[in-house]
Protein backbone atom coordinates (compact mmCIF):
# COMPACT_ATOMS: atom_id res chain seq x y z
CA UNK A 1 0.00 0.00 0.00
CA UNK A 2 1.17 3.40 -0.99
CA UNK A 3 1.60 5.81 1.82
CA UNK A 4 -0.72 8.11 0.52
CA UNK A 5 -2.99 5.17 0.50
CA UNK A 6 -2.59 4.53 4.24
CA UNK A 7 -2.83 7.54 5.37
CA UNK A 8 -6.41 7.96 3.76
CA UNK A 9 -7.08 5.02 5.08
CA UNK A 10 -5.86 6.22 8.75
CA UNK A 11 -7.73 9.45 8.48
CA UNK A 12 -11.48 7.81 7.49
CA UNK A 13 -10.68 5.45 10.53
CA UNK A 14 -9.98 9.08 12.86
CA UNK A 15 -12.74 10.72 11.37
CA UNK A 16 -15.20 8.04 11.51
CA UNK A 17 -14.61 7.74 15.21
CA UNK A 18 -14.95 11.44 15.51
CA UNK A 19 -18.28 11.04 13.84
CA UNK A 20 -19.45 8.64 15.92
CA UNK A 21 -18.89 11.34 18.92
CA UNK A 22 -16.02 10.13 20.23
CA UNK A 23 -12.82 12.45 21.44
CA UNK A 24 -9.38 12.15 21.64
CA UNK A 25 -8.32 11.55 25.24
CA UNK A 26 -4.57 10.09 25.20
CA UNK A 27 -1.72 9.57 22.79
CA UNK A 28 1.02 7.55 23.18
CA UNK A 29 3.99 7.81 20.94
CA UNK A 30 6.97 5.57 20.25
CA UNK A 31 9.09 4.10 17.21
CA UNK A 32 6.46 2.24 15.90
CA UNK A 33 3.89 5.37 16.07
CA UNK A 34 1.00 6.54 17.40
CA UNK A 35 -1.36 5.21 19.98
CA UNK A 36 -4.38 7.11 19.82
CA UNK A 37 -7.57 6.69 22.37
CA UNK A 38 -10.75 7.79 21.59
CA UNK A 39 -13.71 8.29 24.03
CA UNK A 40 -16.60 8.17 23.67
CA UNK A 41 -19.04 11.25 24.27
CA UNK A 42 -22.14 9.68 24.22
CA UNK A 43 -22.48 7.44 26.56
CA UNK A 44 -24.64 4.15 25.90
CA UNK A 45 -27.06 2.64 27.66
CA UNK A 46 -26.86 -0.38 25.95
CA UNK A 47 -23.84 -1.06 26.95
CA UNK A 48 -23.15 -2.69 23.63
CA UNK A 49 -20.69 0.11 21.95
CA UNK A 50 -17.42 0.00 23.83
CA UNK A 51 -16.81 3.50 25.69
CA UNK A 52 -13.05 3.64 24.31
CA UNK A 53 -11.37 3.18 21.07
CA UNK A 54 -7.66 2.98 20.61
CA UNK A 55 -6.20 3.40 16.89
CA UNK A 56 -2.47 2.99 15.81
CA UNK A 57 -1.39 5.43 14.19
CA UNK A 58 1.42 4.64 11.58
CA UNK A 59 1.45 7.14 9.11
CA UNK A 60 3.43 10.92 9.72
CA UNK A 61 0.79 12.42 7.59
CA UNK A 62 -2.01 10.56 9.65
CA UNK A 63 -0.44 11.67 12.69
CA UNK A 64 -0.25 15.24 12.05
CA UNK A 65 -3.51 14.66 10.76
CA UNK A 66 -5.43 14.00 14.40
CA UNK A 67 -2.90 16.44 16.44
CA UNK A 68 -4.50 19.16 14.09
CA UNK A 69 -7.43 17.82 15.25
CA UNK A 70 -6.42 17.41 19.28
CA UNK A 71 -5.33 21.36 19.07
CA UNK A 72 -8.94 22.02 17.74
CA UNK A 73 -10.19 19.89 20.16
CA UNK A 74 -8.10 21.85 23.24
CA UNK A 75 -9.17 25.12 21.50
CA UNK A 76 -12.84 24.32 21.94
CA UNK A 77 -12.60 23.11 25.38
CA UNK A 78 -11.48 26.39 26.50
């Protein structure tokens, strides 16, 4: 897979979750990338969609990708 390829494929995986209402709450980084957890915002009564997502993140462009999106996220938060 091309790396353009992956990182489109990284991104719709970010910004599905995002769409689905969940936030970025913790990144872990190391040599192999990015850890990225998601939680949820919603919560649901159900019980049957898990509260926290984690993605790895491979791909540079992927990963500047959702810390453009974490300083948007800080931004509204204030």
């Amino acid at each position: 897979m091309s790396s353009h390829q992956e990182f489109l494929a990284e991104r719709d995986k970010i910004d599905y979750l995002i769409q689905q209402g969940y936030y970025i709450k913790n990144v872990r980084e190391n040599l192999s990338g990015a850890f990225v957890e998601f939680e949820s915002k919603i919560p649901d009564p159900s019980g049957k969609k898990d509260a926290t997502q984690i993605l790895h993140i491979k791909n540079a462009d992927a990963r500047k990708y959702f810390a453009s999106l974490l300083i948007c996220q800080m931004k509204q938060a204030q």
